[in-house]
Protein backbone atom coordinates (compact mmCIF):
# COMPACT_ATOMS: atom_id res chain seq x y z
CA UNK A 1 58.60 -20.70 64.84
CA UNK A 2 60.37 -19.00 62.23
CA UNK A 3 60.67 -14.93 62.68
CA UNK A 4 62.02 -12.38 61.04
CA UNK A 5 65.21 -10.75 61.98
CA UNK A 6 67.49 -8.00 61.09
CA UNK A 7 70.20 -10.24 60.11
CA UNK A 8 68.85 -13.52 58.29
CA UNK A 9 71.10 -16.92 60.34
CA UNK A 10 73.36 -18.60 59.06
CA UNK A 11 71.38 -21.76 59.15
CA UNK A 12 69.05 -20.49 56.71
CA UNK A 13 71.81 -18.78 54.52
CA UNK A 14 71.72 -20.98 51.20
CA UNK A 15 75.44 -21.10 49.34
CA UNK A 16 76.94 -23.12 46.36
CA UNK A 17 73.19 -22.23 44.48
CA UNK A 18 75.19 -19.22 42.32
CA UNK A 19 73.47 -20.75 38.96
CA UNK A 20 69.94 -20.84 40.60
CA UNK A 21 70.29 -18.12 43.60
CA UNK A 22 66.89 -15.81 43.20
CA UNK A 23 66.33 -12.56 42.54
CA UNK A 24 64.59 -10.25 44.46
CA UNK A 25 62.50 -8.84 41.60
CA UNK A 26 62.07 -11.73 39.06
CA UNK A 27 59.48 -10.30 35.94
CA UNK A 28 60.31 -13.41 33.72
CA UNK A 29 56.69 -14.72 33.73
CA UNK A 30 55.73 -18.79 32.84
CA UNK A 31 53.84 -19.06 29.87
CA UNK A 32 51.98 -22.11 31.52
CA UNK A 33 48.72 -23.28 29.82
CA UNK A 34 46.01 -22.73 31.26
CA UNK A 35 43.59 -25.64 31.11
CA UNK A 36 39.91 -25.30 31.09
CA UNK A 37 38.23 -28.30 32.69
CA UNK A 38 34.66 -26.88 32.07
CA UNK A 39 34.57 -29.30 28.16
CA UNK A 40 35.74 -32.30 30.18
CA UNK A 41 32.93 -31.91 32.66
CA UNK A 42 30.54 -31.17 29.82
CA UNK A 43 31.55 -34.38 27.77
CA UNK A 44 32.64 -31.93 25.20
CA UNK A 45 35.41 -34.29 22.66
CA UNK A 46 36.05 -30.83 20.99
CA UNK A 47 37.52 -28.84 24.46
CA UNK A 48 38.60 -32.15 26.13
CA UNK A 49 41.28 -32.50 22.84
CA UNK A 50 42.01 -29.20 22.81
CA UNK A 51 42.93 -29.74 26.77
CA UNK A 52 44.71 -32.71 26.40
CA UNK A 53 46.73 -31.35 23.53
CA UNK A 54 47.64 -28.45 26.22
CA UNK A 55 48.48 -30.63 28.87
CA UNK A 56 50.70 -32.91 27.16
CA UNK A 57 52.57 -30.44 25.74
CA UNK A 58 53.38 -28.95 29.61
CA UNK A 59 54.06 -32.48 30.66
CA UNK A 60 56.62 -32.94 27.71
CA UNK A 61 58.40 -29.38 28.08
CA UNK A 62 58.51 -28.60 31.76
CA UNK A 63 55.89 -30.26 33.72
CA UNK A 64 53.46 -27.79 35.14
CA UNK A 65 50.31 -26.62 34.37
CA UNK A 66 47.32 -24.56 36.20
CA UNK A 67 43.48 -25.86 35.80
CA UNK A 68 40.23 -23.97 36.06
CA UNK A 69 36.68 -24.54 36.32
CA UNK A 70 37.65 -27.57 38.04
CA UNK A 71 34.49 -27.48 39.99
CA UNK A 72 35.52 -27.31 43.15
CA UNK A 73 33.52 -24.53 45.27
CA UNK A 74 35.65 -21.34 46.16
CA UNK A 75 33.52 -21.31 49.28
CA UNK A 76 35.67 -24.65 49.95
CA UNK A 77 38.24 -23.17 48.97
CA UNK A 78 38.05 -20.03 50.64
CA UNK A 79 37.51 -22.08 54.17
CA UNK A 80 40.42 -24.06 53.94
CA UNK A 81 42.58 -21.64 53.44
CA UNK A 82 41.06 -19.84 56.76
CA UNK A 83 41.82 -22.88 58.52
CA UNK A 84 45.35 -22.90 58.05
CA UNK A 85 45.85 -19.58 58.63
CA UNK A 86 44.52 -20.48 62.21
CA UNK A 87 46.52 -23.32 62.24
CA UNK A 88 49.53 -20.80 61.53
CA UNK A 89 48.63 -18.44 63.92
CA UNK A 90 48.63 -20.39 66.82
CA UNK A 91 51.06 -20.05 69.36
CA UNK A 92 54.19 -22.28 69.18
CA UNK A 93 53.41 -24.29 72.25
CA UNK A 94 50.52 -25.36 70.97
CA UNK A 95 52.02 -26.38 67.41
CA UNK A 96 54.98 -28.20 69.31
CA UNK A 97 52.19 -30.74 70.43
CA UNK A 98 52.07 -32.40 66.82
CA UNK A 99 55.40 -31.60 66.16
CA UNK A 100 57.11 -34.20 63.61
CA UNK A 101 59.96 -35.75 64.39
CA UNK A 102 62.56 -37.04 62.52
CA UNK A 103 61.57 -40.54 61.03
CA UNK A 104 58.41 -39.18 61.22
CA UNK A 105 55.79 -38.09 58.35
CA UNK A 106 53.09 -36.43 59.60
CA UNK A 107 52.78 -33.19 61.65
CA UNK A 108 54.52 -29.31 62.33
CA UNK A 109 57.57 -28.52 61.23
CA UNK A 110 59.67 -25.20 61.56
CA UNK A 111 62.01 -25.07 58.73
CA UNK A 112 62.25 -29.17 58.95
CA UNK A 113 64.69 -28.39 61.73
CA UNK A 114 64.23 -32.09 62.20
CA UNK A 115 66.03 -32.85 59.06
CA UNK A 116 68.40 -30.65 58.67
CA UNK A 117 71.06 -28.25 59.77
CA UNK A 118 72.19 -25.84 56.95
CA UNK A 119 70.03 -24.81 54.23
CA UNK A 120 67.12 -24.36 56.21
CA UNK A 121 63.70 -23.69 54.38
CA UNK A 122 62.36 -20.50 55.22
CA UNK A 123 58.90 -21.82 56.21
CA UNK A 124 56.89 -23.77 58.54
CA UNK A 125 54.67 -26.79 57.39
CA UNK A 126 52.07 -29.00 58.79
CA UNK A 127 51.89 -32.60 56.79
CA UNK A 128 49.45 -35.11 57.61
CA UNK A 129 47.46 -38.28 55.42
CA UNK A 130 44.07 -38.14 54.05
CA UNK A 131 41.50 -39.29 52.35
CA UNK A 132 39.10 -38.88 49.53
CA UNK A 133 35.02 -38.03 51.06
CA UNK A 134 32.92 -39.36 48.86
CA UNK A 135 29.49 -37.47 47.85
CA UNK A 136 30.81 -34.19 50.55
CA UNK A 137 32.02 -31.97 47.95
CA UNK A 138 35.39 -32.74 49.76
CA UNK A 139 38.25 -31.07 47.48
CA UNK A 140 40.42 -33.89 45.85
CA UNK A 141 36.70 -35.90 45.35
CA UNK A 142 35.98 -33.10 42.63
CA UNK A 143 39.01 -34.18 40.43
CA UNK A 144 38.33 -37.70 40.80
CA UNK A 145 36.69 -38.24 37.73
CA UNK A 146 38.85 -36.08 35.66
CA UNK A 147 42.21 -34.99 36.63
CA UNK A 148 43.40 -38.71 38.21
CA UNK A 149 41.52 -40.70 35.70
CA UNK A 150 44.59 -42.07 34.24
CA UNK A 151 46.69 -42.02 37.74
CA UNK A 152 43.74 -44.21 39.11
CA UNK A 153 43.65 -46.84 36.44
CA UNK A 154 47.84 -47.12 36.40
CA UNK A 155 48.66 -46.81 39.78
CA UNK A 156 45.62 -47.95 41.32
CA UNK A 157 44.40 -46.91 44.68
CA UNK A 158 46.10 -43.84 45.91
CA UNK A 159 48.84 -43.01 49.01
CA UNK A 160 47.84 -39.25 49.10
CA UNK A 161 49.31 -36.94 51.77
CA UNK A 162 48.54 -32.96 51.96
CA UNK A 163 50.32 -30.13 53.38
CA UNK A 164 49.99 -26.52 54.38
CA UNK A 165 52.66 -24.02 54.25
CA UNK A 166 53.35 -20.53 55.71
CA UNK A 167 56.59 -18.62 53.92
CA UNK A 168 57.00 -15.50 56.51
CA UNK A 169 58.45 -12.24 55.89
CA UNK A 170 62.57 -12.60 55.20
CA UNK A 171 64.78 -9.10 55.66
CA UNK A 172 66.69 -10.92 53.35
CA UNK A 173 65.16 -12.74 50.62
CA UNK A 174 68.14 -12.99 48.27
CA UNK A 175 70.08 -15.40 50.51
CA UNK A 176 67.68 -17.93 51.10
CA UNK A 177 64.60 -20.01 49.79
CA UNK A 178 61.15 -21.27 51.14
CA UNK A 179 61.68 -24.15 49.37
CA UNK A 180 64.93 -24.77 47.05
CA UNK A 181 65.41 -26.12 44.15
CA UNK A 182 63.91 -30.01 43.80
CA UNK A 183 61.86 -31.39 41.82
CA UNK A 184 59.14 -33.52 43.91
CA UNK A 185 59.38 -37.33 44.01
CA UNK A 186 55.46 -37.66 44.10
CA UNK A 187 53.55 -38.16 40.99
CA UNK A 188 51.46 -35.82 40.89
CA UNK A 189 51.47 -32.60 43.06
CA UNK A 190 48.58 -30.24 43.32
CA UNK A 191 48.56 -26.75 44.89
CA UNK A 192 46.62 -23.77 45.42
CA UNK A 193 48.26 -20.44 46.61
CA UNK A 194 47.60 -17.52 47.74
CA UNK A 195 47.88 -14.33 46.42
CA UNK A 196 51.30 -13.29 47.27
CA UNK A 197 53.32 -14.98 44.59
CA UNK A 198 56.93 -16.62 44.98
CA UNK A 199 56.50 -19.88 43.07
CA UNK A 200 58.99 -20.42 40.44
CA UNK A 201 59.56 -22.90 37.61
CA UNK A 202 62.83 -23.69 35.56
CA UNK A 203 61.93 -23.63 31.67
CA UNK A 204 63.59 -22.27 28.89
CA UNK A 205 67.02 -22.39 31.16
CA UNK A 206 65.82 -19.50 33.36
CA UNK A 207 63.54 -18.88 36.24
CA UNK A 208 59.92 -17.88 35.61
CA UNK A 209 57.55 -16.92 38.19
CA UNK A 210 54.22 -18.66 38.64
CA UNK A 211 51.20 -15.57 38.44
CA UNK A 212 49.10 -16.87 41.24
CA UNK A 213 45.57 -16.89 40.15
CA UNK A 214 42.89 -17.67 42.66
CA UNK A 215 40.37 -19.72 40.73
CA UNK A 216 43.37 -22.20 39.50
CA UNK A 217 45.28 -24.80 40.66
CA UNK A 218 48.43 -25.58 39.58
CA UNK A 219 49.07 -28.85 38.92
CA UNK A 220 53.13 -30.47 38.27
CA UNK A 221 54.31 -33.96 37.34
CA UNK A 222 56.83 -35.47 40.18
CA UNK A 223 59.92 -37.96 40.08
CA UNK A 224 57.48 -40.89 39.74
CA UNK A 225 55.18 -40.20 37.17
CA UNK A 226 58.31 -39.34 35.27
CA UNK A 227 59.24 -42.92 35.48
CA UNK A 228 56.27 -44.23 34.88
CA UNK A 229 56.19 -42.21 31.74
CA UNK A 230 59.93 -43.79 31.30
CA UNK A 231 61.16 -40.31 31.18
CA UNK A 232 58.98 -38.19 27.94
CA UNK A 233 56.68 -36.52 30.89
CA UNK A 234 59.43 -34.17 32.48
CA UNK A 235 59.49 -33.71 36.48
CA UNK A 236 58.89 -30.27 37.31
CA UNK A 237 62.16 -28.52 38.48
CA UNK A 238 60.87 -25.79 40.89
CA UNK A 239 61.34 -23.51 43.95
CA UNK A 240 59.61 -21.41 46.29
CA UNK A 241 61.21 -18.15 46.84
CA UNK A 242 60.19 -15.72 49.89
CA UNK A 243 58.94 -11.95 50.36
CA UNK A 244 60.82 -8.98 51.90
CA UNK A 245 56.82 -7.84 53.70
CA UNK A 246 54.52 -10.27 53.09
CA UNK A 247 53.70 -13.46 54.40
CA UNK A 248 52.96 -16.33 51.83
CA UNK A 249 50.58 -19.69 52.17
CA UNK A 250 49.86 -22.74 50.06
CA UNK A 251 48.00 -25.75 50.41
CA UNK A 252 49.35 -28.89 48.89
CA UNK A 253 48.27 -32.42 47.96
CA UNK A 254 50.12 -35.59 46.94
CA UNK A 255 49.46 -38.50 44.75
CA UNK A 256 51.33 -41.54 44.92
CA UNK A 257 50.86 -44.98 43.92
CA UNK A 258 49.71 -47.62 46.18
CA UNK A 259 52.06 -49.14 48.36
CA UNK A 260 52.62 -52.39 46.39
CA UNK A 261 52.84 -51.01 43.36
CA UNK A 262 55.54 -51.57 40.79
CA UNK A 263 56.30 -48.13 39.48
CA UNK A 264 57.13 -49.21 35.36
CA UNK A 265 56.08 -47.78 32.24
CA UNK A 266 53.53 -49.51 30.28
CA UNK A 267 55.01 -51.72 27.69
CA UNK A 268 53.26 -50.06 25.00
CA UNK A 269 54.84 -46.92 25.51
CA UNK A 270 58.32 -48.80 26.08
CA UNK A 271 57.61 -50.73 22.83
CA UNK A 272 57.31 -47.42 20.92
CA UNK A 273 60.64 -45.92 22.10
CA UNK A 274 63.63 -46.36 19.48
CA UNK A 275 66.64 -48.17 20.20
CA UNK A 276 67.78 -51.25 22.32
CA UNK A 277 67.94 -50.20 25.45
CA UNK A 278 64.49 -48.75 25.97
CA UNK A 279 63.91 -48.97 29.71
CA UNK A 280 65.13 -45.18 31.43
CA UNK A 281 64.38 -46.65 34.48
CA UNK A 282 64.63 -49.85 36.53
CA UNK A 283 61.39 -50.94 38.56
CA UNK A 284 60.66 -49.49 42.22
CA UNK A 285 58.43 -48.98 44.70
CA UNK A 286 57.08 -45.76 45.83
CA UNK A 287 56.93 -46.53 49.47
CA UNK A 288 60.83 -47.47 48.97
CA UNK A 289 61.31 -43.78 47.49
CA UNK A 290 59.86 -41.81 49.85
CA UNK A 291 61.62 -43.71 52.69
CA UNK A 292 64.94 -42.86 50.34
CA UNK A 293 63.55 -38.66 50.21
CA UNK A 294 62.29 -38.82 53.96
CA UNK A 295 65.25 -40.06 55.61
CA UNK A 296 68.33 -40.28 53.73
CA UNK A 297 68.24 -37.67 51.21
CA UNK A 298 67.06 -34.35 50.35
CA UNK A 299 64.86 -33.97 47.09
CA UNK A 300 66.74 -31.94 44.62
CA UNK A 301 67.14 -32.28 40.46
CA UNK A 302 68.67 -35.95 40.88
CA UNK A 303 66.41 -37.43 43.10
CA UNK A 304 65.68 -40.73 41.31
CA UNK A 305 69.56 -40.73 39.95
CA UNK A 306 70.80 -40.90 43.72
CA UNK A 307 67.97 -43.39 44.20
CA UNK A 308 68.13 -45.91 41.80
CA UNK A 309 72.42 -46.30 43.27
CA UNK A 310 71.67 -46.24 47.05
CA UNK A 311 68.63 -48.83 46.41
CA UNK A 312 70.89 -51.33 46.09
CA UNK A 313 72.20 -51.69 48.96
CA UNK A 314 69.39 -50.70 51.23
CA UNK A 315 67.77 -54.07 51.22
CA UNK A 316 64.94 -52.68 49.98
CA UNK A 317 64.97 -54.02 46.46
């Protein structure tokens, strides 16, 4: 369990990030679109343009973009996020009994301790798999029709994983993260936060903050639906960054293609790029990937760089 202290340790102490080290008081705000998914539910050709136009202009500049009237019931909402704050608050003996460890995906993990040994996130998680519930009013089943309409018909049927994580109080703020610097290898990430704030995107070669708006949730492309794109959709580069007094929560979800996928871009789209060598990207799969970001290397701004050399010789490929 991670707990505040006078004097933050040196394991969590974050050096050699001088270009992209926070500040306690960032006011540069994201200009992020804000996409209203009331026309797409309405079959309206008019607002479901104007949203696409909005989104694809994210996904070519930085990546990220929030959603509303997405239809899923802040009652729902409300209740999951009182969940994991009893999930959270349960004493560490307890959360030790689904602790994950290391080769592991699923389960608790104080400042993935069971990963690493400098650079320590200032947060716990808990990970674990699920799936969609059909005709419950589950969460992820309200986007189905809309937001992975195109992930479902390119990548087929979805790996999706979830997440919950708790960003505690830091006396010192400045010298570490909740989450550095990375952008995520998924394909699509979608979170919704609390109220606290501390979610930051790189745009416009400087750190925004993320305003956290309750009936939203903010949606970023990953590694892999950056390849799939063969590079125009840009993977979000972005951090989590912690709070002198207050504590901070988000839940998460994940969606990846299918395990025997082949991650390419449609030749259409590779057909329509200029020049002879048109490929950005050499085939993969995504269960290959995550093995790569799980258990040999930690996600950062060259993720799929560092990948595409150590697949190689991994006998993977």
């Amino acid at each position: 369990m991670i707990q505040n202290q006078p004097k933050l340790p040196k394991e969590f102490i974050w050096a050699g990030f001088d270009s992209m080290q926070q500040e306690e008081n960032n006011n540069d705000m994201l200009n992020e679109p804000l996409v209203d998914l009331d026309g797409f539910f309405r079959g309206d050709e008019e607002a479901i343009k104007h949203a696409a136009g909005l989104i694809n202009k994210a996904c070519l500049t930085h990546g990220f973009f929030q959603v509303t009237n997405h239809r899923v019931d802040s009652s729902l909402i409300g209740a999951a996020h009182d969940q994991m704050d009893g999930l959270f608050k349960l004493p560490l003996d307890k959360k030790l009994r689904v602790q994950r460890n290391k080769g592991e995906m699923w389960g608790y993990s104080g400042a993935h301790a069971h990963r690493f040994s400098k650079q320590l996130p200032w947060k716990e998680t808990f990970s674990f798999g699920y799936n969609y519930v059909d005709d419950q009013g589950g969460m992820m089943n309200s986007y189905n029709p809309i937001v992975f309409d195109y992930i479902k018909s390119s990548l087929g049927e979805d790996f999706e994983y979830a997440g919950c994580n708790s960003y505690p109080p830091c006396n010192e703020p400045s010298l570490t993260f909740g989450t550095g610097p990375h952008c995520d290898p998924t394909s699509l990430t979608i979170l919704h936060q609390d109220q606290v704030g501390g979610l930051e995107v790189f745009a416009h070669n400087k750190w925004q903050a993320v305003r956290p708006r309750q009936d939203a949730f903010v949606i970023n492309i990953g590694d892999t639906f950056m390849a799939m794109s063969n590079g125009r959709y840009k993977s979000c580069l972005h951090r989590a960054v912690v709070n002198k007094k207050k504590e901070r929560k988000s839940l998460v979800f994940f969606v990846n293609p299918k395990e025997d996928k082949i991650v390419r871009p449609p030749q259409d789209m590779i057909d329509r790029e200029e020049g002879t060598n048109c490929r950005r990207y050499p085939d993969f799969k995504w269960p290959h990937l995550m093995e790569f970001t799980q258990f040999h290397y930690r996600a950062d701004v060259t993720t799929l760089q560092s990948f595409f050399k150590w697949l190689p010789s991994s006998n993977l490929a």
